[in-house]
Protein backbone atom coordinates (compact mmCIF):
# COMPACT_ATOMS: atom_id res chain seq x y z
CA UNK A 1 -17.30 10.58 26.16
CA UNK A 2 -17.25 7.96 28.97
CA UNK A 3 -16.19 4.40 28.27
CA UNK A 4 -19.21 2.69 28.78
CA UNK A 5 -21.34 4.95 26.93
CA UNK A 6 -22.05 4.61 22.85
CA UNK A 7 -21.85 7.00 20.53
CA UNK A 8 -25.09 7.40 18.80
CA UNK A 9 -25.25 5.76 15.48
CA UNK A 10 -25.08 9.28 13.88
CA UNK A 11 -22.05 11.13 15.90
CA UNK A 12 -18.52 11.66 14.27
CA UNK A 13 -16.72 9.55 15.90
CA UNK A 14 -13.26 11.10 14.76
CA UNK A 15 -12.16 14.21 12.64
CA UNK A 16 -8.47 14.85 11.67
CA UNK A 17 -6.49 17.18 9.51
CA UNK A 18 -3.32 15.68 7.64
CA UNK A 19 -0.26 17.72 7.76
CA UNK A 20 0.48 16.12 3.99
CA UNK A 21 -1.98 14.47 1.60
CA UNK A 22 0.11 10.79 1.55
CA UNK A 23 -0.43 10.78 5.37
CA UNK A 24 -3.86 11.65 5.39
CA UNK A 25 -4.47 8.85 2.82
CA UNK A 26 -2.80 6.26 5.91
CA UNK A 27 -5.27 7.18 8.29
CA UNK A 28 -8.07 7.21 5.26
CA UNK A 29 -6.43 3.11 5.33
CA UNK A 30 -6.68 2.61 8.55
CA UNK A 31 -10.37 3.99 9.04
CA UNK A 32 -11.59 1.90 6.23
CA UNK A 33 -9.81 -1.17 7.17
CA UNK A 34 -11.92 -0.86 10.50
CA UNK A 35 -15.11 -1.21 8.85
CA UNK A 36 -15.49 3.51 10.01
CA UNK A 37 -17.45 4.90 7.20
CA UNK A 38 -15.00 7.87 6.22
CA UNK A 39 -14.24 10.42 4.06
CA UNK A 40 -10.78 12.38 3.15
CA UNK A 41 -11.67 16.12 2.14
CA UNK A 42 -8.74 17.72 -0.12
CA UNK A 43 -9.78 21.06 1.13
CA UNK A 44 -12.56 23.09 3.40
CA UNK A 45 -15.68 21.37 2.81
CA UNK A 46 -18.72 22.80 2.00
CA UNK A 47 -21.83 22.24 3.47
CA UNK A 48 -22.88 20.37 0.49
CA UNK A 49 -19.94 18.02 0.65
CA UNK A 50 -19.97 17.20 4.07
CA UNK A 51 -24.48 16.60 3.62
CA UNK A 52 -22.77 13.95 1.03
CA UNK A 53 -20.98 12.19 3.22
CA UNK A 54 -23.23 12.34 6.09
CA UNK A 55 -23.26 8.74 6.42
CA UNK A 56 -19.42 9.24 7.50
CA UNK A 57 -18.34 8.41 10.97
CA UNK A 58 -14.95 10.34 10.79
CA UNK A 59 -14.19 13.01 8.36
CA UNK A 60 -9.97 14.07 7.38
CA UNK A 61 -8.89 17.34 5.67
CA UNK A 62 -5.38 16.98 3.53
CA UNK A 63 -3.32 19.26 3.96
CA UNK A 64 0.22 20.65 3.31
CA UNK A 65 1.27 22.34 6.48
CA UNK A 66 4.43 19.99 6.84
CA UNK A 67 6.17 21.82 4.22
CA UNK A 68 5.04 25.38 5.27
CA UNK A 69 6.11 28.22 7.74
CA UNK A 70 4.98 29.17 11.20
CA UNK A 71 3.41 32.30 9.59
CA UNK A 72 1.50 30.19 7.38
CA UNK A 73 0.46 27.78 9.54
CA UNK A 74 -0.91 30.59 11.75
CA UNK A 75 -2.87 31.96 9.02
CA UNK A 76 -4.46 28.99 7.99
CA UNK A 77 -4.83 26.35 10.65
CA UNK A 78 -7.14 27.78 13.41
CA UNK A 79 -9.80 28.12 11.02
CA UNK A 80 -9.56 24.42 10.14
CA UNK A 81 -9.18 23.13 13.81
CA UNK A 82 -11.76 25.74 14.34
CA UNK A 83 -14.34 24.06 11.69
CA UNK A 84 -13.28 20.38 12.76
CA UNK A 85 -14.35 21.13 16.35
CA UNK A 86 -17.43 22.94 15.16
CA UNK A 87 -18.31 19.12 13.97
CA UNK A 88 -18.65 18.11 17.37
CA UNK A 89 -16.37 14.81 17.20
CA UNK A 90 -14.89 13.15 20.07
CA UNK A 91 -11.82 13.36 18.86
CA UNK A 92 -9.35 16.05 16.64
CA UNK A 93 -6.27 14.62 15.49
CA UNK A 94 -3.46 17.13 14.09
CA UNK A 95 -1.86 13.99 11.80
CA UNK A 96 1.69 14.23 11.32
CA UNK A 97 4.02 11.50 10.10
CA UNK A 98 6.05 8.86 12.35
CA UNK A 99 8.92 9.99 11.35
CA UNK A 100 8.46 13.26 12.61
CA UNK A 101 10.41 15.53 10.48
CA UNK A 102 9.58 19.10 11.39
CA UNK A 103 11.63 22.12 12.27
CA UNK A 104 11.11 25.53 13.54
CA UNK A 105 10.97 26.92 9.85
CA UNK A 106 9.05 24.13 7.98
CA UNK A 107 6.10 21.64 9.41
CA UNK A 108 6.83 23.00 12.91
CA UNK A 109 4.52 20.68 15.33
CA UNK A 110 5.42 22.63 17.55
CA UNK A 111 3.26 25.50 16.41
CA UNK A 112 0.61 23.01 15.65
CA UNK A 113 0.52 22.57 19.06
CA UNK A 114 0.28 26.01 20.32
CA UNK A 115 -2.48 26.60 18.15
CA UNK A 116 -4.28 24.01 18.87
CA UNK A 117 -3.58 24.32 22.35
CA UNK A 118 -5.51 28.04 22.00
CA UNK A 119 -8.16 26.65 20.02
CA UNK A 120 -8.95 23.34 22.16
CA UNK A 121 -7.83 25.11 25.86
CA UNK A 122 -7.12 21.45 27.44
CA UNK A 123 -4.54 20.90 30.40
CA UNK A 124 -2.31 19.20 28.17
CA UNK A 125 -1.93 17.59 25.03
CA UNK A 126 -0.75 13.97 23.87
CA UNK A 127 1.89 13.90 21.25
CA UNK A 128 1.59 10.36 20.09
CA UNK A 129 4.56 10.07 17.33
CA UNK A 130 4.87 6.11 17.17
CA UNK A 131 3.06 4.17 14.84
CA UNK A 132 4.19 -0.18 15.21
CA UNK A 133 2.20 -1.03 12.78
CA UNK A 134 4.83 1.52 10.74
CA UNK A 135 7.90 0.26 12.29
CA UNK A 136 8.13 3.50 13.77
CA UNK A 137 8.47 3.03 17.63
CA UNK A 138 9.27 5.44 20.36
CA UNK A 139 11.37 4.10 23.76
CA UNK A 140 12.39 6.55 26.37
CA UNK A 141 11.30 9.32 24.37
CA UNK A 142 13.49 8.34 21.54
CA UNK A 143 12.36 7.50 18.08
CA UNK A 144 13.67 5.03 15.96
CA UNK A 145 12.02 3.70 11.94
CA UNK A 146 12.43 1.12 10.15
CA UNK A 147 14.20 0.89 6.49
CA UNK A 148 14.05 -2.37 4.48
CA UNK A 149 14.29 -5.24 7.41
CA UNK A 150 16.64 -3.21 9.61
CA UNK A 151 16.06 -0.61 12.73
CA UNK A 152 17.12 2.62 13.28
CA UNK A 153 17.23 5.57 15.42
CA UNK A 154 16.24 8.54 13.56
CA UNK A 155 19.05 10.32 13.44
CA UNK A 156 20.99 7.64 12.04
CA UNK A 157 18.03 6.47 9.55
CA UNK A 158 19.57 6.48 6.49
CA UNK A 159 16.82 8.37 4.75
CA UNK A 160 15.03 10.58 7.51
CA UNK A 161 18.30 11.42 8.27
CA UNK A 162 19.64 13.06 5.10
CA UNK A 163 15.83 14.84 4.12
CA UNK A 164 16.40 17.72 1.87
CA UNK A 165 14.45 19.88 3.77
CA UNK A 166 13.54 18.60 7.48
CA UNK A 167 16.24 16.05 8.08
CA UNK A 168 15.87 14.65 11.58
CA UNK A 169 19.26 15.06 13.61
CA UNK A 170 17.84 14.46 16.77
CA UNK A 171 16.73 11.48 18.29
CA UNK A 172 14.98 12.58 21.43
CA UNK A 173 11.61 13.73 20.62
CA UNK A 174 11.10 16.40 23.75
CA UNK A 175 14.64 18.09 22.97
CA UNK A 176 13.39 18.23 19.40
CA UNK A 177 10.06 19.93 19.73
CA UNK A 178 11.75 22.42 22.65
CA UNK A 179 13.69 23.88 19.64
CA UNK A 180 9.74 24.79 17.81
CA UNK A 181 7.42 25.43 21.16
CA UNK A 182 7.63 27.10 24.21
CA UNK A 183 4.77 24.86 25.87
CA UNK A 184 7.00 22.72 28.93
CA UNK A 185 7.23 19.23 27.70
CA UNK A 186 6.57 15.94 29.22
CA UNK A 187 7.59 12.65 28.51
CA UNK A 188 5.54 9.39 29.84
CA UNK A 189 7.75 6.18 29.19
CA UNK A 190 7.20 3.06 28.37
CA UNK A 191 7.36 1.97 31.88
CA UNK A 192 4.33 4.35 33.17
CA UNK A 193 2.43 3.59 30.21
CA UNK A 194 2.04 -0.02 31.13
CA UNK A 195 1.84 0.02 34.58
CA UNK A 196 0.15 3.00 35.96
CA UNK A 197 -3.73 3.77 35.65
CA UNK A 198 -4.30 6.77 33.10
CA UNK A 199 -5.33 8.96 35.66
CA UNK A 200 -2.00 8.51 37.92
CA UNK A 201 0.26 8.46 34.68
CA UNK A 202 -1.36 12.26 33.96
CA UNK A 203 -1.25 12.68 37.83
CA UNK A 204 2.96 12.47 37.34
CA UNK A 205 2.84 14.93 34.82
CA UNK A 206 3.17 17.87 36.53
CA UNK A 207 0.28 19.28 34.89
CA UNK A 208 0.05 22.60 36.66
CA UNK A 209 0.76 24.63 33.81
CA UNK A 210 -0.55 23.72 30.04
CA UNK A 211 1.64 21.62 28.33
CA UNK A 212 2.08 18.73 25.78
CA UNK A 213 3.18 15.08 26.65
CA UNK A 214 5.27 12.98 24.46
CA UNK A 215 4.19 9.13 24.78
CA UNK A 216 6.73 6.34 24.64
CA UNK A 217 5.03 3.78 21.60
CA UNK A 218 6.65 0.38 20.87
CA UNK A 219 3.57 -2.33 20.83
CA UNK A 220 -0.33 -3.35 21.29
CA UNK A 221 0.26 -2.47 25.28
CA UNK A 222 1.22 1.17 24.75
CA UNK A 223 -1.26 1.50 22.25
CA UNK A 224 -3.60 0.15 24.72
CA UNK A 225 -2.57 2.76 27.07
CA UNK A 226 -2.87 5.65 24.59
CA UNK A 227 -6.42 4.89 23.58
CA UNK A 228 -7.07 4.77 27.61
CA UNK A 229 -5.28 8.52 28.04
CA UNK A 230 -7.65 10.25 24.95
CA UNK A 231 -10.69 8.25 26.67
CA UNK A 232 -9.51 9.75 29.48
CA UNK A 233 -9.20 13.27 28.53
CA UNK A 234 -12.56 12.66 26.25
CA UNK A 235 -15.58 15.27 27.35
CA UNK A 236 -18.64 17.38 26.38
CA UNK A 237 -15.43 19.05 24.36
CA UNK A 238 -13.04 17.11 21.28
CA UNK A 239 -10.15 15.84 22.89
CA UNK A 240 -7.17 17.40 20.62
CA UNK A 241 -4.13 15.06 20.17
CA UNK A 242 -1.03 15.72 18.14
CA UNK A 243 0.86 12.43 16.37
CA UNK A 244 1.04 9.61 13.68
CA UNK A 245 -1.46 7.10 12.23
CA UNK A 246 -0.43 5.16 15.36
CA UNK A 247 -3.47 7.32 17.18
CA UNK A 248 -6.04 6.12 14.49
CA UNK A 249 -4.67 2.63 15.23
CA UNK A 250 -5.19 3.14 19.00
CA UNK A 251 -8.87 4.84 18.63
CA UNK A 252 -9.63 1.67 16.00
CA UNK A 253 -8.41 -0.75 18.91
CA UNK A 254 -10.84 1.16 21.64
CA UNK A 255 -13.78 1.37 19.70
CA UNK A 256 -14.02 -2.01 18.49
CA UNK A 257 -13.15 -3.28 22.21
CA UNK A 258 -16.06 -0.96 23.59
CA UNK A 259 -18.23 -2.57 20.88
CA UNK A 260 -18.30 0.56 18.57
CA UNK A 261 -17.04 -1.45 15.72
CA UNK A 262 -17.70 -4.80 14.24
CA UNK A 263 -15.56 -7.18 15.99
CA UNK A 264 -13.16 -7.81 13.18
CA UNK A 265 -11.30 -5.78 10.97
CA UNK A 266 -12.97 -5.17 7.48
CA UNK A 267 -11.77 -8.09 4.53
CA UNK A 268 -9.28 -6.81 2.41
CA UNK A 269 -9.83 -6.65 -1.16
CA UNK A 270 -8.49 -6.41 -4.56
CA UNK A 271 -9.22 -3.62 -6.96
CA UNK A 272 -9.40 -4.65 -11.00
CA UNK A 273 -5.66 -3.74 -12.77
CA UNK A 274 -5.54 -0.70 -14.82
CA UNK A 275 -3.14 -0.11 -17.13
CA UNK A 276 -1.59 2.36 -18.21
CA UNK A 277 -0.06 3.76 -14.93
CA UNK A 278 1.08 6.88 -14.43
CA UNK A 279 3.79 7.35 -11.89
CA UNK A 280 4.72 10.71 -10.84
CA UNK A 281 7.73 11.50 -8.67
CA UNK A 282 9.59 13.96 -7.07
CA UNK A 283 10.70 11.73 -4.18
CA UNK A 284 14.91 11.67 -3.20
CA UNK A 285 14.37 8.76 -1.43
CA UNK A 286 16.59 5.51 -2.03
CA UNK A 287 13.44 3.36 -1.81
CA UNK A 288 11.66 5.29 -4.78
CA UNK A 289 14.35 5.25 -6.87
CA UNK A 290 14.79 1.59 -6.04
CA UNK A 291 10.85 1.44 -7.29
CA UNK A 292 12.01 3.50 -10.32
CA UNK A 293 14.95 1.30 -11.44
CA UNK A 294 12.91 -1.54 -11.03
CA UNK A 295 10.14 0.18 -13.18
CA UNK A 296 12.76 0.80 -15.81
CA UNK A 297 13.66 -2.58 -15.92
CA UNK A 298 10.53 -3.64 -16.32
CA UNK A 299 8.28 -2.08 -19.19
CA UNK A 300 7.94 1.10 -17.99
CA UNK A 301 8.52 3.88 -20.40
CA UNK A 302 11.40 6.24 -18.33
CA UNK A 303 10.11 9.94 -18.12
CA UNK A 304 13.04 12.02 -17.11
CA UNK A 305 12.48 15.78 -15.53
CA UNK A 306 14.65 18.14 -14.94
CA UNK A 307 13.35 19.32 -11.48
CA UNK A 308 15.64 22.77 -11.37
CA UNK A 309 14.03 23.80 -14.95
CA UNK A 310 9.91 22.76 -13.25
CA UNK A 311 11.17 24.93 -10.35
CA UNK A 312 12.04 28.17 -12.47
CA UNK A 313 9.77 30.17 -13.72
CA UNK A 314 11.18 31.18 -16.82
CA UNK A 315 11.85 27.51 -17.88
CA UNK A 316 8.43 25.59 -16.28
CA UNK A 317 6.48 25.91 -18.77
CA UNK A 318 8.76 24.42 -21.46
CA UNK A 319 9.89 21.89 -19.50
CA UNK A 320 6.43 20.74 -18.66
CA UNK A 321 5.39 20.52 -22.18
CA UNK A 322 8.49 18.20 -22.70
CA UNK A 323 7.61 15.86 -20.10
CA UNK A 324 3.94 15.81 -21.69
CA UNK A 325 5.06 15.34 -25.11
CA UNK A 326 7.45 12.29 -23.86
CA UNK A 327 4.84 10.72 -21.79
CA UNK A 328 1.41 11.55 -23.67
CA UNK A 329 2.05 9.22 -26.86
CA UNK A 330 3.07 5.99 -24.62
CA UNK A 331 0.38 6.39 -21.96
CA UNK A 332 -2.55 6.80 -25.25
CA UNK A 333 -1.09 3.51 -26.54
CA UNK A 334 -1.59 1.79 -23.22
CA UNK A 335 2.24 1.50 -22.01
CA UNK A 336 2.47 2.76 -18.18
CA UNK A 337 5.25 5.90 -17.36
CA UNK A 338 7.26 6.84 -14.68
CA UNK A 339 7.99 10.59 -14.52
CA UNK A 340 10.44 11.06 -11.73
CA UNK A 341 12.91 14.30 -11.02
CA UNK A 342 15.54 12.66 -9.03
CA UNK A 343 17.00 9.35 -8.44
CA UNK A 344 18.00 8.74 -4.87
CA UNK A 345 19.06 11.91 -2.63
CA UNK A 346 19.76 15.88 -4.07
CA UNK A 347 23.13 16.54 -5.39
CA UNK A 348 24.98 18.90 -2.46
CA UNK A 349 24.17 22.20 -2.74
CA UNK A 350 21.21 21.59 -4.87
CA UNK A 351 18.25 23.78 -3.24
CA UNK A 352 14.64 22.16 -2.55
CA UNK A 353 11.66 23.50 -3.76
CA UNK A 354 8.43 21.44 -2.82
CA UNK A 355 5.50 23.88 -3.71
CA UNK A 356 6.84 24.88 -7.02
CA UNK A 357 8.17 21.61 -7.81
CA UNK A 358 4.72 19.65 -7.02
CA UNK A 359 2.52 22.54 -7.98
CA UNK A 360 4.57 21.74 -11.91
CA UNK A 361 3.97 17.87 -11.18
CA UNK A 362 0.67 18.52 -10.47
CA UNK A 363 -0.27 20.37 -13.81
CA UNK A 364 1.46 17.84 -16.02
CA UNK A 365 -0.49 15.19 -14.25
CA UNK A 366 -3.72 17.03 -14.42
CA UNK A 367 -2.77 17.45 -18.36
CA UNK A 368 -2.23 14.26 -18.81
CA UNK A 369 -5.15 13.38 -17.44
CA UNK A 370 -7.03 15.20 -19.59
CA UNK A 371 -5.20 14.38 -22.94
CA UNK A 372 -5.17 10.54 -22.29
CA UNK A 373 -9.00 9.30 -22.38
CA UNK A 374 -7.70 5.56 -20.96
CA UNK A 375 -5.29 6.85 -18.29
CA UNK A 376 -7.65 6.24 -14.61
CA UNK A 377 -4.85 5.51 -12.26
CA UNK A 378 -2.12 8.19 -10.93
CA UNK A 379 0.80 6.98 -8.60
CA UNK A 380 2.36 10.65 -7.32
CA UNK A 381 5.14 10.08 -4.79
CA UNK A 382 6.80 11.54 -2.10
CA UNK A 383 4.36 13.43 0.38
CA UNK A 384 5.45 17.19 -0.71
CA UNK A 385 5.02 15.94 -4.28
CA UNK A 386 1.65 14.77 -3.13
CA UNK A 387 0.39 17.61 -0.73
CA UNK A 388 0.96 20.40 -3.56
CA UNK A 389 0.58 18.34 -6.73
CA UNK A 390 -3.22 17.11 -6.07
CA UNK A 391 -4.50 20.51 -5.98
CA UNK A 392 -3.68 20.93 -9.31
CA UNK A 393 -6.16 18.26 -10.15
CA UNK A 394 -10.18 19.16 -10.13
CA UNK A 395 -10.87 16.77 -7.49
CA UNK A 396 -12.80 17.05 -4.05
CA UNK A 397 -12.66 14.12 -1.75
CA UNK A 398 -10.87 10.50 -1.82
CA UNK A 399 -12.11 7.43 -0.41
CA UNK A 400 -10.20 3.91 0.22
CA UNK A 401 -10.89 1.32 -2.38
CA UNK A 402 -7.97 -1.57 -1.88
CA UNK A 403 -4.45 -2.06 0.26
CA UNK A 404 -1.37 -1.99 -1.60
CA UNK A 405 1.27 -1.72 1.14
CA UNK A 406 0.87 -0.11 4.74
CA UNK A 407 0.56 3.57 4.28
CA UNK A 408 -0.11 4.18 0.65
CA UNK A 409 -3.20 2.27 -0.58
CA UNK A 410 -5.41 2.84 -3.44
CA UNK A 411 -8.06 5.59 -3.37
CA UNK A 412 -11.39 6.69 -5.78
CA UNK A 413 -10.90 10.14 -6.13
CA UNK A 414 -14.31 12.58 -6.36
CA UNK A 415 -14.19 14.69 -9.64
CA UNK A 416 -15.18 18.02 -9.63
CA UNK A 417 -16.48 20.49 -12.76
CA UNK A 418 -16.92 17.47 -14.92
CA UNK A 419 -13.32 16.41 -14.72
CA UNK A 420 -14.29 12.07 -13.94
CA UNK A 421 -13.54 10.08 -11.04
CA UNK A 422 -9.71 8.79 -11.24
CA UNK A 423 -7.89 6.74 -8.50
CA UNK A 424 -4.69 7.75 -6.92
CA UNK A 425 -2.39 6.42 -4.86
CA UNK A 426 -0.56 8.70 -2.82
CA UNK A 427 3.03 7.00 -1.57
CA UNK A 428 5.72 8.50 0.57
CA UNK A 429 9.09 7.90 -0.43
CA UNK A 430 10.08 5.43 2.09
CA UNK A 431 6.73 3.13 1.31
CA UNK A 432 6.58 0.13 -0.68
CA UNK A 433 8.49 -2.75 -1.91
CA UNK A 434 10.82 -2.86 -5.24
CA UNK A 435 8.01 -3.70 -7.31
CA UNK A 436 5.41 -1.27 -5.47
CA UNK A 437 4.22 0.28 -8.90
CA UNK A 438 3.52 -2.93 -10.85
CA UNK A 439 1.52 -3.83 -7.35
CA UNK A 440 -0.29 -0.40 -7.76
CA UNK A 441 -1.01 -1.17 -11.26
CA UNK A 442 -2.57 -4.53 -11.01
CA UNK A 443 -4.73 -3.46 -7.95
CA UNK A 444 -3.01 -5.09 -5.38
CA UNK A 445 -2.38 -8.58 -7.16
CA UNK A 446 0.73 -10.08 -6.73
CA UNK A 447 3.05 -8.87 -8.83
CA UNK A 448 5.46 -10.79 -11.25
């Protein structure tokens, strides 16, 4: 797609799959936000679905490969890349988060990129981990996020850094995706990013073999530069690109400066309070249980689970029906709950289980749901939580509805067999403020 061409009014603009549902929800934001009709798919769609969102300009699928194997992601992901290039987009983004926790045996990017390196058969691919607007920034190849008002490099972040199943240890993104690819990697800095011409920055690549290439990310200039790279790489063929939200933000940036978009970003708005909330965690970050001890503290009714007993077979099923029976009578009065396994990081030794302990979350929640005729709005947290507790719910599709805080905002979620609408907000453990669930339960009001 040359630069000084227009899509027609018609064309997908953008397609992308989510390697977890509360990342897939950021881009969702950041579409929306834009004023790019959009749509986020919880699985495959069907011709039908995708004939009901027609109107769409970019289409996500959620997904949940950050928390699987190699072996799964091979069985499952070509067909998806497969059906998102089949939409004829200009661009397929493989969404992972800014943090960029992965490892050879879980979430590996690094067989996302082979794959999609079959599927797509480009030169090279961009690996575009930063995301600013995050406070996740990548300098010489080295990544660094933000917690609370203070900077880190990744290895030293004090939550990324201790994750019970993918913490990061290394700081230098090439050395960390040579442990889960075999593809040569590239790095282009800061420094080429800003002053070289897309075409010579590739040029210095060493592009005589297929390969991916890791860009540096730190501001609006670099982002400036990546959106000039996929234009540049843009054809009769999707562009493939591997990274964080911060490629949504760059796309966003190009197509409103090519005239694509309207010139200013869509108005932010409220959504009405609903209350009772329903928060659902199985996050072992410090900032959720910050959120929960605050919740605690203030009117929430305190839902304890024991995550070991949701995670065993022989004791889910009880356990479950505890956690309904606790929560059930205060959410049908109107009081909002906070059902949380953990409070701050795993005990040592204490062995993670994601699917099973999501897949438990999510048929409580759905339960819930059904039992409690006043409950509309579900907070789930932490993004395996989220990527294998909404498929327990009979829902289809979200779409963005209202901002709460960057990365987790509030969505209308598209019931399926009957079950109603509902709205969820999907938040990963690091997101929000103290006080992010009283914010998610007034709509994005200020909260007191």
């Amino acid at each position: 797609m040359a630069s000084t061409v227009a899509p027609a009014a018609d064309q997908l603009l953008y397609a992308y799959y989510g390697d977890d549902f509360t990342g897939s929800t950021d881009v969702l934001e950041s579409l929306a936000q834009a004023g790019v009709a959009s749509v986020l798919f919880l699985r495959m769609p069907t011709a039908q679905a995708l004939e009901r969102f027609r109107h769409c300009r970019a289409i996500g699928i959620a997904g949940q490969s950050r928390s699987q194997s190699p072996a799964w992601m091979q069985a499952n992901l070509p067909d998806i890349l497969q059906a998102l290039r089949a939409l004829h987009p200009a661009v397929v983004h493989y969404k992972v988060c800014s943090t960029f926790d992965s490892s050879p045996t879980h979430g590996s990017i690094g067989c996302a990129l082979e794959i999609g390196q079959t599927i797509f058969q480009q030169r090279c691919t961009l690996v575009v981990p930063a995301a600013p607007h995050l406070g996740r920034y990548v300098l010489f190849g080295k990544l660094y996020a933000t917690a609370g008002d203070a900077l880190y490099r990744i290895d030293l972040h004090p939550t990324m850094s201790r994750h019970p199943v993918t913490p990061m240890l290394e700081p230098d993104l090439c050395k960390h995706l040579a442990r889960q690819t075999a593809l040569p990697l590239r790095l282009l800095d800061v420094l080429a990013l800003r002053d070289k011409h897309p075409a010579e920055a590739l040029a210095g690549c060493d592009l005589e073999e297929a390969c991916a290439i890791v860009l540096d990310g730190v501001d609006d200039a670099t982002s400036r530069a990546t959106s000039r790279l996929l234009m540049a790489m843009s054809g009769p063929e999707p562009c493939f690109v591997v990274g964080s939200s911060g490629v949504t933000e760059a796309l966003v940036a190009m197509w409103r400066e090519q005239g694509w978009l309207p010139p200013v970003a869509a108005t932010a708005r409220q959504a009405t309070a609903a209350e009772p909330l329903l928060v659902v965690s199985g996050s072992c970050s410090p900032v959720t249980e910050r959120q929960i001890v605050w919740a605690r503290a203030n009117g929430f009714v305190p839902v304890a689970a024991e995550g070991a007993r949701l995670c065993d077979p022989a004791s889910c099923d009880a356990e479950s029906a505890r956690l309904e029976l606790l929560a059930r009578p205060a959410l049908q009065r109107g009081a909002s709950v906070v059902l949380y396994t953990a409070l701050g990081p795993l005990q040592p030794g204490a062995a993670p289980a994601p699917h099973r302990l999501g897949q438990a979350l999510g048929r409580v929640t759905h339960r819930l749901l059904q039992q409690c005729g006043g409950l509309t709005r579900v907070v789930l947290c932490g993004g395996d939580t989220a990527s294998h507790a909404v498929p327990q719910l009979p829902v289809s599709a979200l779409q963005w509805l209202a901002p709460l805080a960057p990365g987790a905002p509030l969505c209308r979620a598209y019931g399926e067999d009957g079950f109603r609408d509902v709205e969820l907000v999907l938040k990963g453990g690091q997101i929000g403020a103290e006080d992010f669930f009283a914010l998610a339960r007034a709509g994005g009001a200020a909260s007191g």
